[in-house]
C-alpha atoms as a PDB file:
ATOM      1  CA  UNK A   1       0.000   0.000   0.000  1.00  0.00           C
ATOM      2  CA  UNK A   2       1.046   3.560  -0.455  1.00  0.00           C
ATOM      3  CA  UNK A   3       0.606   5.920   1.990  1.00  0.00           C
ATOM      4  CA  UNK A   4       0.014   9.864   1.026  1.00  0.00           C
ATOM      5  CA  UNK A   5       0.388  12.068   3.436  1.00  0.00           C
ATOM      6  CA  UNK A   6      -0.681  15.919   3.029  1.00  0.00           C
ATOM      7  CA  UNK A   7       0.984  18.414   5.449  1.00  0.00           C
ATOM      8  CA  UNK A   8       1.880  21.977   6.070  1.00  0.00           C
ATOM      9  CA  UNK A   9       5.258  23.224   6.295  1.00  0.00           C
ATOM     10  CA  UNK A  10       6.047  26.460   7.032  1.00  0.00           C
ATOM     11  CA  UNK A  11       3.769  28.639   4.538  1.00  0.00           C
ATOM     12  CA  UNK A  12       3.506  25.864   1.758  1.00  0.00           C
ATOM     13  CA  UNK A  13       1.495  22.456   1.612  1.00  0.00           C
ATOM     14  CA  UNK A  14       3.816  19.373   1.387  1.00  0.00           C
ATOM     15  CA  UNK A  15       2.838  16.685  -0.122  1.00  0.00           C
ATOM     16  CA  UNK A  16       4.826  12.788   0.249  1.00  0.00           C
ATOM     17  CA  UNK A  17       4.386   9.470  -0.628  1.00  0.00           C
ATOM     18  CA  UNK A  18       5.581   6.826   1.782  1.00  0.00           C
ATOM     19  CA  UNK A  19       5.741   3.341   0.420  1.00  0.00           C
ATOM     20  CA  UNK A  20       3.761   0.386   3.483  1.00  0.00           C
ATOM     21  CA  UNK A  21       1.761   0.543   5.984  1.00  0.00           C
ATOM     22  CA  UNK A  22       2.145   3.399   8.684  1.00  0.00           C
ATOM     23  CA  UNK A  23      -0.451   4.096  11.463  1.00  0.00           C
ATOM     24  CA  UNK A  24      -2.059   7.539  10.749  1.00  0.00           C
ATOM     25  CA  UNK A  25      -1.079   8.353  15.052  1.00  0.00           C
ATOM     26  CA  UNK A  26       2.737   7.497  14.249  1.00  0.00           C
ATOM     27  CA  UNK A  27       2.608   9.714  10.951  1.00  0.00           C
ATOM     28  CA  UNK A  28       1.135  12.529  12.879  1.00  0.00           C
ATOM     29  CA  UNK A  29       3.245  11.741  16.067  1.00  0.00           C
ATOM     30  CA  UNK A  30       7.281  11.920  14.018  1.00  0.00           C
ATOM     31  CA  UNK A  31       5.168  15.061  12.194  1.00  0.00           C
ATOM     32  CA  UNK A  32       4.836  16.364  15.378  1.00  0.00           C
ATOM     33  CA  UNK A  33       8.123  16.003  16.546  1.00  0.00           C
ATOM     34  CA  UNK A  34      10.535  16.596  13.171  1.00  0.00           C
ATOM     35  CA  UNK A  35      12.000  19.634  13.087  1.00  0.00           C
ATOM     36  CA  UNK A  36      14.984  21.522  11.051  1.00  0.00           C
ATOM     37  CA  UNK A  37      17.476  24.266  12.276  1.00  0.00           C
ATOM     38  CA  UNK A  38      19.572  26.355   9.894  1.00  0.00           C
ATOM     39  CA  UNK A  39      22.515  27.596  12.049  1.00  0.00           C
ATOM     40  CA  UNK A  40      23.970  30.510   9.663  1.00  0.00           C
ATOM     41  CA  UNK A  41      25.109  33.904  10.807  1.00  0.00           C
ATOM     42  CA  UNK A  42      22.318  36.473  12.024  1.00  0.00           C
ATOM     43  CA  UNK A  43      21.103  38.480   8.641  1.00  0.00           C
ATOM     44  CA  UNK A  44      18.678  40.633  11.526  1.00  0.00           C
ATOM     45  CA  UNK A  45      21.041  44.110  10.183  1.00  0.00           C
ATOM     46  CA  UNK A  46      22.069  44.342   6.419  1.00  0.00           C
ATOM     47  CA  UNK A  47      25.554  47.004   6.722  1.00  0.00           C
ATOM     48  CA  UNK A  48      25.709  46.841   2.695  1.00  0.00           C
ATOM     49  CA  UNK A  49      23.174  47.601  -0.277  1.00  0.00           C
ATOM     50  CA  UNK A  50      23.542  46.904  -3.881  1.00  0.00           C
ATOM     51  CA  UNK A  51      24.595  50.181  -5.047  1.00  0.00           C
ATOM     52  CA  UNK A  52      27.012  50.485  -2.168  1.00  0.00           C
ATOM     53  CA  UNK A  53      28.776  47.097  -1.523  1.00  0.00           C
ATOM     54  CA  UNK A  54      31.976  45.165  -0.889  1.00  0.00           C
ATOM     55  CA  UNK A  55      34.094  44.853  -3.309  1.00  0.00           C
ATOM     56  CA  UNK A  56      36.823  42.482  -4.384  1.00  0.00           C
ATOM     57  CA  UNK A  57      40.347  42.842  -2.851  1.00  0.00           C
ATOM     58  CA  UNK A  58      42.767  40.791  -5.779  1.00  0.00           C
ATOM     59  CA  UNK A  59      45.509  40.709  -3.675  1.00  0.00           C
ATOM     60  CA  UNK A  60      44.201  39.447  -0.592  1.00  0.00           C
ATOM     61  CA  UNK A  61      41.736  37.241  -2.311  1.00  0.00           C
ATOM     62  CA  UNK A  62      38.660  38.619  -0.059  1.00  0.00           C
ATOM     63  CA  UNK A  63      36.233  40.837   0.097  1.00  0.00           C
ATOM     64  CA  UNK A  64      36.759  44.114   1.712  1.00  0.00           C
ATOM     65  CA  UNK A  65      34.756  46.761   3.163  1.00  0.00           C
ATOM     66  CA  UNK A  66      33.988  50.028   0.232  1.00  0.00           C
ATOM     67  CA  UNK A  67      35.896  52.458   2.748  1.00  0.00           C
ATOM     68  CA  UNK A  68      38.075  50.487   5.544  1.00  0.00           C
ATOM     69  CA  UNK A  69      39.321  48.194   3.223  1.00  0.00           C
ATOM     70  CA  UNK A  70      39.259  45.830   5.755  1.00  0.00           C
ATOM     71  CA  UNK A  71      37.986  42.469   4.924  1.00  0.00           C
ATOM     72  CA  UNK A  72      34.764  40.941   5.484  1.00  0.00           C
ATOM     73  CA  UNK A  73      34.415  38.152   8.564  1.00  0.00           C
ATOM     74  CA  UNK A  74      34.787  34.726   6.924  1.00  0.00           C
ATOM     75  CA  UNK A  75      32.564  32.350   6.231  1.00  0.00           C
ATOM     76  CA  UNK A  76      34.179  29.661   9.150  1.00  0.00           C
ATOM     77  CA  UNK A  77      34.444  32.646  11.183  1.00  0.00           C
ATOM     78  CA  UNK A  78      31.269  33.610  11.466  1.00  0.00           C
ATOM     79  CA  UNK A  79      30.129  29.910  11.779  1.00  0.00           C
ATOM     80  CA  UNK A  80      32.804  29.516  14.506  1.00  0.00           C
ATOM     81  CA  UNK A  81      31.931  33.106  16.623  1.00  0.00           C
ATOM     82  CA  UNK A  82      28.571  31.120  16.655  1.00  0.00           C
ATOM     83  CA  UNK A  83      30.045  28.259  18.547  1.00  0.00           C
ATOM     84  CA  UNK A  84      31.089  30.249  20.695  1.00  0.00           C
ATOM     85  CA  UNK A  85      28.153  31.928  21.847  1.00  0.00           C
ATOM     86  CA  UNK A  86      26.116  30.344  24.044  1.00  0.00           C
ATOM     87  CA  UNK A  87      23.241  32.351  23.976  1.00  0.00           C
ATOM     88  CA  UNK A  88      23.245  31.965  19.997  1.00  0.00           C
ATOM     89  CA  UNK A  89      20.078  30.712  18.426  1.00  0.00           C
ATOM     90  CA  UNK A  90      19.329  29.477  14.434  1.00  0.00           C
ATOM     91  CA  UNK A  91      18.854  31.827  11.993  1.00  0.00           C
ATOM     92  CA  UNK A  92      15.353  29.058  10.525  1.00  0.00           C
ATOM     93  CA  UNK A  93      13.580  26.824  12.339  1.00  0.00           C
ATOM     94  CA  UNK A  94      11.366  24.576   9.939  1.00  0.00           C
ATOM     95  CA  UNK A  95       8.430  22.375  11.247  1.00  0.00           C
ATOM     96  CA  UNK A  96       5.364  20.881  10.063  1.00  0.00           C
ATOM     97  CA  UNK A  97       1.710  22.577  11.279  1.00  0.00           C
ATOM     98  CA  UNK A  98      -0.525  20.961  13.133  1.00  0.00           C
ATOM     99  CA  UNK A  99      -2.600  20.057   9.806  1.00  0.00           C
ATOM    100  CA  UNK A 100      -1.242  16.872   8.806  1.00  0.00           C
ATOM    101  CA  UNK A 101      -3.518  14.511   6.617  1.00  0.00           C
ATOM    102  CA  UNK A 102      -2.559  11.270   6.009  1.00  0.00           C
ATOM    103  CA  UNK A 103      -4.775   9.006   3.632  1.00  0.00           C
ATOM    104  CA  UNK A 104      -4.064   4.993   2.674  1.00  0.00           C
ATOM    105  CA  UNK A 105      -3.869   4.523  -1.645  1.00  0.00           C
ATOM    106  CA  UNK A 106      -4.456   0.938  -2.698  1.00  0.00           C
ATOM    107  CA  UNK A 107      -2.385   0.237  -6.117  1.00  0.00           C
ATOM    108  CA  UNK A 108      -4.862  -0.613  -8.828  1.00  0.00           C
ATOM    109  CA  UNK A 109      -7.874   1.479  -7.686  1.00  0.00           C
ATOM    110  CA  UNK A 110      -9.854   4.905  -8.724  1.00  0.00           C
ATOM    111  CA  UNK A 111      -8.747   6.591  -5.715  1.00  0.00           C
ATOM    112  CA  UNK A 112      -4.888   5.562  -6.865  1.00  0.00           C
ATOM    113  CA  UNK A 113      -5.294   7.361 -10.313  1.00  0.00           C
ATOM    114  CA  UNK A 114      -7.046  10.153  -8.521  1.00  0.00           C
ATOM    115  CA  UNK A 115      -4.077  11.018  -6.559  1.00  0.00           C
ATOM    116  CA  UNK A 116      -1.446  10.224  -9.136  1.00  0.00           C
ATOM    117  CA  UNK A 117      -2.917  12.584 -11.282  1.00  0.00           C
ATOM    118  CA  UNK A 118      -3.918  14.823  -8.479  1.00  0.00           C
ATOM    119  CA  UNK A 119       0.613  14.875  -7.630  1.00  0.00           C
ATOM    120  CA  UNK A 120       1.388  15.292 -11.192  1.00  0.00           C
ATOM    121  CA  UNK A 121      -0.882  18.181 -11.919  1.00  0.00           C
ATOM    122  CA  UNK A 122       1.260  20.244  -8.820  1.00  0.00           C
ATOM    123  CA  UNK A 123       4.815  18.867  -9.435  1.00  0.00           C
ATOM    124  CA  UNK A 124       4.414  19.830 -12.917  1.00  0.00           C
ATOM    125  CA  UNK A 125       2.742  23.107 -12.850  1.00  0.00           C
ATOM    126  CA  UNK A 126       4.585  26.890 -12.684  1.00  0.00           C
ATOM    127  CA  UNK A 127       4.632  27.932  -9.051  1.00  0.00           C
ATOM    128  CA  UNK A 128       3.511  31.576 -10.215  1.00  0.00           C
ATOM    129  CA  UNK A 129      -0.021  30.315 -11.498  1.00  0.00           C
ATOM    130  CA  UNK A 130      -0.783  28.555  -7.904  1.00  0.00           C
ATOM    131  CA  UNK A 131      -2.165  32.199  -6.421  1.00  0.00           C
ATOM    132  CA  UNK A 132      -2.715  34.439  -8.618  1.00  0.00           C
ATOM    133  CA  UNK A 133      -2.883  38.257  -6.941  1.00  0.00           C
ATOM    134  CA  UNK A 134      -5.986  39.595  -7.780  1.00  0.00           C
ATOM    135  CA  UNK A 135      -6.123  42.806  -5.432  1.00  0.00           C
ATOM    136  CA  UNK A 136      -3.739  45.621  -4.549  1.00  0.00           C
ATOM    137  CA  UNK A 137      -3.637  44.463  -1.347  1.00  0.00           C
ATOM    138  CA  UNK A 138      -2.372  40.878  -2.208  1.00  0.00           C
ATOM    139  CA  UNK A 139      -0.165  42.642  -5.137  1.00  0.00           C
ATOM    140  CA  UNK A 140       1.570  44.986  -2.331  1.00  0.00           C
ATOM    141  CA  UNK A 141       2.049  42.246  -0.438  1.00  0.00           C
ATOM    142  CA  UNK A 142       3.875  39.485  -3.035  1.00  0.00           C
ATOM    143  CA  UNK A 143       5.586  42.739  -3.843  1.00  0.00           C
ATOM    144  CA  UNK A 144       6.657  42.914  -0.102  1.00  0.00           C
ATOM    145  CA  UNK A 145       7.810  39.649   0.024  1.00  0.00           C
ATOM    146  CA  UNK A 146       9.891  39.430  -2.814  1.00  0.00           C
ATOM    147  CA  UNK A 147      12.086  42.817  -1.886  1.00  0.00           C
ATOM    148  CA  UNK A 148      12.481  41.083   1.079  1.00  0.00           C
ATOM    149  CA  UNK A 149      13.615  37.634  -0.444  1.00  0.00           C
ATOM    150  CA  UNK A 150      15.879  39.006  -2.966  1.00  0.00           C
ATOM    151  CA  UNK A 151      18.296  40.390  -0.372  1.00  0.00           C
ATOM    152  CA  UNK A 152      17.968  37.151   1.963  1.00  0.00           C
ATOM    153  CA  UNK A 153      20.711  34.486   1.747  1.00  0.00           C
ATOM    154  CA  UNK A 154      19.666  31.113   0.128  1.00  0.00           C
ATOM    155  CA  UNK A 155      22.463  29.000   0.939  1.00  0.00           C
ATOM    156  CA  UNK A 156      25.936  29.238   2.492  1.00  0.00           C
ATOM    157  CA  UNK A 157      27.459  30.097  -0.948  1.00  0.00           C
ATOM    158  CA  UNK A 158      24.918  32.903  -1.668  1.00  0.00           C
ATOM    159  CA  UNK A 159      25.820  36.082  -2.783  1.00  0.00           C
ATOM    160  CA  UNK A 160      23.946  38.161  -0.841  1.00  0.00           C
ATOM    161  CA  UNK A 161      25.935  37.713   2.484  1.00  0.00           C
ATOM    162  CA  UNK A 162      28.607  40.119   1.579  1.00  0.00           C
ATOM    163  CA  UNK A 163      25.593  42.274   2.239  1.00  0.00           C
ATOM    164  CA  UNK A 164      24.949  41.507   5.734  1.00  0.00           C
ATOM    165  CA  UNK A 165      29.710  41.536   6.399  1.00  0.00           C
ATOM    166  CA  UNK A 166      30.005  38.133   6.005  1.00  0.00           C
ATOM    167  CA  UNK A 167      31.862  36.467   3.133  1.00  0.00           C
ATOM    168  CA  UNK A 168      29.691  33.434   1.897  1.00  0.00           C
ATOM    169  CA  UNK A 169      31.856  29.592   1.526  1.00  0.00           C
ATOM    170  CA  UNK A 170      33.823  30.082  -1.687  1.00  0.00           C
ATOM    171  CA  UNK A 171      34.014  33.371  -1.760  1.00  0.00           C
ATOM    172  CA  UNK A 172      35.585  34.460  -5.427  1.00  0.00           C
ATOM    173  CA  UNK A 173      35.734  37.298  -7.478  1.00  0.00           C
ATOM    174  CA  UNK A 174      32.278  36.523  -9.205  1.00  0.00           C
ATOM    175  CA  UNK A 175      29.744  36.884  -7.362  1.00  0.00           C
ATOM    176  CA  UNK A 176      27.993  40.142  -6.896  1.00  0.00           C
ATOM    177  CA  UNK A 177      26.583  41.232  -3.656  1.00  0.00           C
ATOM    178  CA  UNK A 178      22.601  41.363  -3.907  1.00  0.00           C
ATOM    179  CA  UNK A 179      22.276  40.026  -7.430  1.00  0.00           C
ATOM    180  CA  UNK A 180      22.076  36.305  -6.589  1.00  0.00           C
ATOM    181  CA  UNK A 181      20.357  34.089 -10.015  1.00  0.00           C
ATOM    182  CA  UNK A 182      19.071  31.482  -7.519  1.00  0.00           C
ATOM    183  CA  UNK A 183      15.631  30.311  -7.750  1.00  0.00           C
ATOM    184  CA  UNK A 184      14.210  31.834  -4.104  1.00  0.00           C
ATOM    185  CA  UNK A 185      15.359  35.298  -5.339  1.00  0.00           C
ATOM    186  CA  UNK A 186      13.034  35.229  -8.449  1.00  0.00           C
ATOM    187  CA  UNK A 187       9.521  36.926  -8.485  1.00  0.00           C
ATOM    188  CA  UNK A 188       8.166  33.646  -9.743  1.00  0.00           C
ATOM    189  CA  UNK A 189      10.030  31.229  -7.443  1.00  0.00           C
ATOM    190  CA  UNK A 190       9.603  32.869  -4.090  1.00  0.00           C
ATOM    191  CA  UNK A 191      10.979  30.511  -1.869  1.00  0.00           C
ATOM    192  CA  UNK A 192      11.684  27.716  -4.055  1.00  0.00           C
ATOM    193  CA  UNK A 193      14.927  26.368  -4.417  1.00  0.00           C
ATOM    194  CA  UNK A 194      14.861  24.687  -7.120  1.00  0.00           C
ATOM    195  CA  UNK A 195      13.832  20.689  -7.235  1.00  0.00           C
ATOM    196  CA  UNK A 196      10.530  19.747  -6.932  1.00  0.00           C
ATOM    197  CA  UNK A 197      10.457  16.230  -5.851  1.00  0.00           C
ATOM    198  CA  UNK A 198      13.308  15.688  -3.252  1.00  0.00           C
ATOM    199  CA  UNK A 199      14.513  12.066  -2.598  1.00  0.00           C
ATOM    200  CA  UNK A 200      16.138  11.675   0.760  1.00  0.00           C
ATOM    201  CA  UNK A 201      18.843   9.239   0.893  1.00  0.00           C
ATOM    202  CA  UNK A 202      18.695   9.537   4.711  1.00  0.00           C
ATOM    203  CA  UNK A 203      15.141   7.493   4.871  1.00  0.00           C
ATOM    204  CA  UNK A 204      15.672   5.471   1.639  1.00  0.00           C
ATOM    205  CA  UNK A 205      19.229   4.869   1.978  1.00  0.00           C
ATOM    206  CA  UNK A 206      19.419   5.535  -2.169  1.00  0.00           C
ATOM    207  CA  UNK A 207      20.111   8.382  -4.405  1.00  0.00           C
ATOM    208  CA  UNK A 208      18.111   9.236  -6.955  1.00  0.00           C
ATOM    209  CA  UNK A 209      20.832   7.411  -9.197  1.00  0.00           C
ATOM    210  CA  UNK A 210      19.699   3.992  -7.270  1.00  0.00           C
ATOM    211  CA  UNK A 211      16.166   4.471  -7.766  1.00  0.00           C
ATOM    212  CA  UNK A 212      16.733   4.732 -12.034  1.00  0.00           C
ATOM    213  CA  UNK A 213      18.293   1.863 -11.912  1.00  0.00           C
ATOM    214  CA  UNK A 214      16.171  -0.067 -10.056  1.00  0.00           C
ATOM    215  CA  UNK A 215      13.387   1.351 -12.332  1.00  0.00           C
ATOM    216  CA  UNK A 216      15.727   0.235 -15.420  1.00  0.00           C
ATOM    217  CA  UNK A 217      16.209  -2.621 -13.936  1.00  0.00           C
ATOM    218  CA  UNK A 218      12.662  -3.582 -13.283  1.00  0.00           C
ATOM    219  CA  UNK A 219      11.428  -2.752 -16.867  1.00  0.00           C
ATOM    220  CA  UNK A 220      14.155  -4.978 -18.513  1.00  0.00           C
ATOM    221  CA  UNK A 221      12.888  -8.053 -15.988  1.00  0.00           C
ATOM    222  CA  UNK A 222       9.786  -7.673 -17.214  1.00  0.00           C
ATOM    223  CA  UNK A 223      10.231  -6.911 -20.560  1.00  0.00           C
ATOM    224  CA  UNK A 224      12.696 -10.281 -20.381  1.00  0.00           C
ATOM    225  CA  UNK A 225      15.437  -8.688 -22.596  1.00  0.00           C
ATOM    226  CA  UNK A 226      19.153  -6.716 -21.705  1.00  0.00           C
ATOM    227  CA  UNK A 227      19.796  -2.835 -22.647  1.00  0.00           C
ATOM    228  CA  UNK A 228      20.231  -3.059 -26.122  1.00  0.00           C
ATOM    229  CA  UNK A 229      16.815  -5.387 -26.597  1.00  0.00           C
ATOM    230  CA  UNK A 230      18.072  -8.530 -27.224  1.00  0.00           C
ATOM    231  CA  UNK A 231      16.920 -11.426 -25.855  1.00  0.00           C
ATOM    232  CA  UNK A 232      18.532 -12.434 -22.372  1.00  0.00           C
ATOM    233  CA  UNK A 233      22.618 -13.023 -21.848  1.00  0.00           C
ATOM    234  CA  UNK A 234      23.724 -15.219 -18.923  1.00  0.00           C
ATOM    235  CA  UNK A 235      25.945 -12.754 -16.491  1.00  0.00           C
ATOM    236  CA  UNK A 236      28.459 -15.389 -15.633  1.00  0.00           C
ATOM    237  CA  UNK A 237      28.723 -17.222 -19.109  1.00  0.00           C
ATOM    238  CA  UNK A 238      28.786 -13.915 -20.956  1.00  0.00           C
ATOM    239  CA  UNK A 239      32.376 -12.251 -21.597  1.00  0.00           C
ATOM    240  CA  UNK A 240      33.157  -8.440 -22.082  1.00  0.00           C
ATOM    241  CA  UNK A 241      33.504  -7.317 -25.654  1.00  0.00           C
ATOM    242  CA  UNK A 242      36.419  -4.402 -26.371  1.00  0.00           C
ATOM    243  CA  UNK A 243      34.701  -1.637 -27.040  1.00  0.00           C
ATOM    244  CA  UNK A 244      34.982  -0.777 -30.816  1.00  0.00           C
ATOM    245  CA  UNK A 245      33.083   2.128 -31.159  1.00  0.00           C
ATOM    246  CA  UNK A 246      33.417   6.415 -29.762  1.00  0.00           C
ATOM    247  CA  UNK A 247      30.876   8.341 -29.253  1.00  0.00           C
ATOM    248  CA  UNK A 248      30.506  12.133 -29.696  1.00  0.00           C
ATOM    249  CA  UNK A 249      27.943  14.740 -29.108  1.00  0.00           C
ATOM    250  CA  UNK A 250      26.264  15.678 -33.498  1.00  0.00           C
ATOM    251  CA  UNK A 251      27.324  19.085 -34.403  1.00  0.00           C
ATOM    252  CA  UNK A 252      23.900  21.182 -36.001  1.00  0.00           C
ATOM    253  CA  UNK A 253      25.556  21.390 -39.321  1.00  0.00           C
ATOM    254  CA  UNK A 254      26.543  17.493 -39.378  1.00  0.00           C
ATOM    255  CA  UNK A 255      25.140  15.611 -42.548  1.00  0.00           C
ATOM    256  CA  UNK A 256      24.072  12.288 -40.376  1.00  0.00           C
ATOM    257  CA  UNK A 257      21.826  14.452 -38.358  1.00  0.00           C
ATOM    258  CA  UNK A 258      18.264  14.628 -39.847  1.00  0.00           C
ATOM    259  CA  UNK A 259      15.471  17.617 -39.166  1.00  0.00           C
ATOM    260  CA  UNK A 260      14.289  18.647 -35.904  1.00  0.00           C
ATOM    261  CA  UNK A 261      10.716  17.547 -36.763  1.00  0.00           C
ATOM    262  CA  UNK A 262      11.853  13.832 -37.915  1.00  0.00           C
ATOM    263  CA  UNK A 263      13.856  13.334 -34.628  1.00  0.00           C
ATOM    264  CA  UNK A 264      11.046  14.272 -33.144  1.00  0.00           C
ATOM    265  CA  UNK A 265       8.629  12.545 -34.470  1.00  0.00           C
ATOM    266  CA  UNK A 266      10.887   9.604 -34.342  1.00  0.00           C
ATOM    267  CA  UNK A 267      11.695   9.946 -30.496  1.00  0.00           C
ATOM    268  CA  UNK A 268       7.267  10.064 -29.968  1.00  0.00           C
ATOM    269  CA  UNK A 269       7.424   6.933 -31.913  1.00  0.00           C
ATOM    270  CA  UNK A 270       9.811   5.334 -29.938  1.00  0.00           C
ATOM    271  CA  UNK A 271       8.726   6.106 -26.570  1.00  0.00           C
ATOM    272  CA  UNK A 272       5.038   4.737 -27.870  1.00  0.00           C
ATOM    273  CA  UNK A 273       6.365   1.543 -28.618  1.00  0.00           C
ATOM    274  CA  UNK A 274       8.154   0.925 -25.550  1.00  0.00           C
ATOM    275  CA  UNK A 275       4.808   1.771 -23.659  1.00  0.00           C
ATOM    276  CA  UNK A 276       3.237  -0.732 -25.597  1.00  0.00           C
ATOM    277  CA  UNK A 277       5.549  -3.094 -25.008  1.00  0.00           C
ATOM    278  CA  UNK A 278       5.733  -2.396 -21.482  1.00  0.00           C
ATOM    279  CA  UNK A 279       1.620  -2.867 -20.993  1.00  0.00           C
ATOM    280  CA  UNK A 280       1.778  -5.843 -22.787  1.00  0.00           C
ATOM    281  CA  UNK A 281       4.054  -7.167 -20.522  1.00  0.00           C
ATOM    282  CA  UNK A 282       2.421  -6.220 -17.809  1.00  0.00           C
ATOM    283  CA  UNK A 283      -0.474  -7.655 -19.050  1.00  0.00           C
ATOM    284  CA  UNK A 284       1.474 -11.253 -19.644  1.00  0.00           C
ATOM    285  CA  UNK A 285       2.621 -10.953 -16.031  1.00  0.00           C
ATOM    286  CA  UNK A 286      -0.581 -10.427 -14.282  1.00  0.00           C
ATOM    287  CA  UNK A 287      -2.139 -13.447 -16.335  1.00  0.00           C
ATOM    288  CA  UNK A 288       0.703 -15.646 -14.623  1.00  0.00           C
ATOM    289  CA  UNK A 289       2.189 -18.798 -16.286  1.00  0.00           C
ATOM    290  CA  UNK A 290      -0.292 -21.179 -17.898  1.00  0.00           C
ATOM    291  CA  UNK A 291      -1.868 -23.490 -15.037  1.00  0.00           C
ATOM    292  CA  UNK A 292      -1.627 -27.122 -16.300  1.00  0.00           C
ATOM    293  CA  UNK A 293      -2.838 -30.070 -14.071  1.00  0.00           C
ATOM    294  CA  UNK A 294      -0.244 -33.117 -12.554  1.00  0.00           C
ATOM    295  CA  UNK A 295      -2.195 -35.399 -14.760  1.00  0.00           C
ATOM    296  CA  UNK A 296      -2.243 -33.227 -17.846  1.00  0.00           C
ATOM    297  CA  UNK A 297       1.659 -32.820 -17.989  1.00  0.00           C
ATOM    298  CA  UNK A 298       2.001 -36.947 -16.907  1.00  0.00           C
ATOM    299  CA  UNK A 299      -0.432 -37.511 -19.842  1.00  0.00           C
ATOM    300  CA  UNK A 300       2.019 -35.287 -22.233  1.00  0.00           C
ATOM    301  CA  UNK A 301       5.500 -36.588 -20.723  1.00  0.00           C
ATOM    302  CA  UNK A 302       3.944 -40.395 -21.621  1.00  0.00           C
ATOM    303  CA  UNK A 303       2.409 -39.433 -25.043  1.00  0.00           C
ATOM    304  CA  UNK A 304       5.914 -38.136 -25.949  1.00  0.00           C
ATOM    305  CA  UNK A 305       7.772 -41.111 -24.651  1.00  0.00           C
ATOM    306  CA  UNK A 306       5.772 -43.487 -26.434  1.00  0.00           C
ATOM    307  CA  UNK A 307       6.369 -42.006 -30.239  1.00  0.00           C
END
C-alpha cells in the first residue's frame, strides 16, 4: 500500500508518498516532533546595499569593506563566533503545522489514479499560477515579500551575504553582492529552491541514481530482454567485448543528423512503442504462467515417450 500524506510546512502544503503501511497516530506523532534548524550567521542588520557594496580585494583574495578596506568576517568565522556563543540561536527553524492529513492509496484502484494525477498536476505546474494576486492588497504584499527575499541568503554560498559583512563559503571574485540568479530570489520562485520532488537518501538509503536503476532494472525483468533489446545473456557465461566504437555529441551542421521535426517525431514513436511493449508485458505478467494439471503434464510426458 502507499501511503500519502498531506501536510503543512512552514507557509507551503507538502505533499509525500511513503511506500507500506504506517499508522495515521505514528505519521502525525514523528510530524509532530521533526524539526529543522539552519545555524547561519544572524542576517537581523544588512551594513551593505547593492549600489554600495563590498568589493573584491585581488591581492588578498577577499572581500573588503567600500571604505576600511578591511575584509569581510569569513565564512568559518562567522560559523565559529557562533560556537562560541552560548546564547546563539538558528537563523530558521522549519516544522510541520498541526494540519497533517494522512490518507491509505491501494495500487490498482480509482482513488490511486485520482491522486497520481492529483501529484502530477502540482509537481508539474509553474509555481507563479498557484495564487494568482488579484487585489492591490495581495499585489503589495507578493511585492513585499519578494524585496524582502531578494536580499535574503539562500544557501551558504549565496551572494547576498557580503551584504549583511560576512563572506559566503567560496568566496571568489564573481559573485555580486545582492544580485544572486538562484531560484528563491526570483519573483516567480519565491521561496523555491529549485527541485521539486526531493529524494532523501537519509530514509531510503538511495540516491536518486539507485532508484533509475532499479526502475531500469525492473522494466528490462519484465520486458525479459538486456539494454540493447536482445533477448537475455547469462551474467556469468557472458564475456566483455572491447569496445569498438566512440561516441561524440552531433554538431547542427553534421550531414548524419536529420530535421528537428523527424527526430522528433521519431523519439514520440519510440517512446510509444516501448509503452506498448511495457503494458503488454504487464499484461502477460498479471495473467501468470499457464496453469496445467499433474495429470495433464504426466499424460504429455507419456504421449511423448511413447512415439
Amino acid at each position: 500500500m502507499l501511503l500519502v500524506a498531506f501536510a503543512l510546512l512552514s507557509l507551503a502544503a507538502q505533499v509525500f508518498a511513503i511506500r507500506g503501511t504506517i499508522p495515521r497516530d505514528t505519521l502525525r506523532t514523528v510530524a509532530a516532533a521533526t524539526y529543522h534548524q539552519v545555524w547561519w550567521p544572524a542576517v537581523d542588520v544588512q551594513r551593505y546595499t547593492a549600489d554600495r557594496s563590498p568589493v573584491w580585494d585581488e591581492d588578498a583574495s577577499a572581500w573588503v569593506d567600500p571604505d576600511t578596506r578591511h575584509p569581510l568576517t569569513t565564512w568559518t568565522e562567522a560559523l565559529d563566533a557562533i560556537d562560541d556563543d552560548p546564547d546563539a540561536e538558528p537563523v530558521h527553524v522549519a516544522r510541520f503545522g498541526a494540519q497533517v492529513d494522512a490518507r491509505g492509496v491501494m495500487p490498482g484502484t480509482e482513488d490511486a489514479e485520482r491522486t497520481i494525477r492529483y501529484v502530477t498536476k502540482y509537481i508539474t505546474k509553474h509555481t507563479g499560477d498557484c495564487h494568482k494576486a488579484t487585489t492591490d492588497r495581495q499585489r503589495k504584499h507578493l511585492d513585499r515579500l519578494w524585496r524582502q527575499l531578494r536580499v535574503t541568503p539562500c544557501t551558504d554560498r549565496c551572494a547576498n551575504w557580503l551584504l549583511y559583512g560576512v563572506q559566503p563559503k567560496k568566496a571568489n571574485a564573481k559573485l555580486k553582492p545582492g544580485r544572486c540568479k538562484g531560484k528563491v530570489h526570483q519573483r516567480d520562485t519565491l521561496g523555491i529552491g529549485g527541485r521539486r520532488i526531493l529524494v532523501s537518501r537519509d530514509w531510503s538509503g538511495k540516491t536518486l541514481a539507485d532508484h533509475k536503476h532499479d526502475a531500469r532494472a525492473w522494466v528490462r525483468a519484465l520486458l525479459g530482454t538486456t539494454t540493447d533489446g536482445t533477448q537475455p545473456v547469462d551474467d556469468q557465461t557472458n564475456t566483455a567485448e572491447r569496445v569498438r566504437h566512440a561516441w561524440e555529441l552531433a554538431r547542427p551542421d553534421d550531414p548524419d543528423v536529420g530535421p528537428l521535426t523527424h527526430r522528433l517525431m521519431r523519439s514520440i514513436s519510440e517512446r510509444a512503442r516501448w509503452r506498448s511493449e511495457l503494458l503488454a508485458a504487464k499484461d502477460r505478467a498479471a495473467q501468470g504462467p499457464p496453469d496445467l494439471s499433474a495429470t495433464q503434464h504426466s499424460a504429455q510426458h507419456h504421449g511423448e515417450g511413447s512415439r
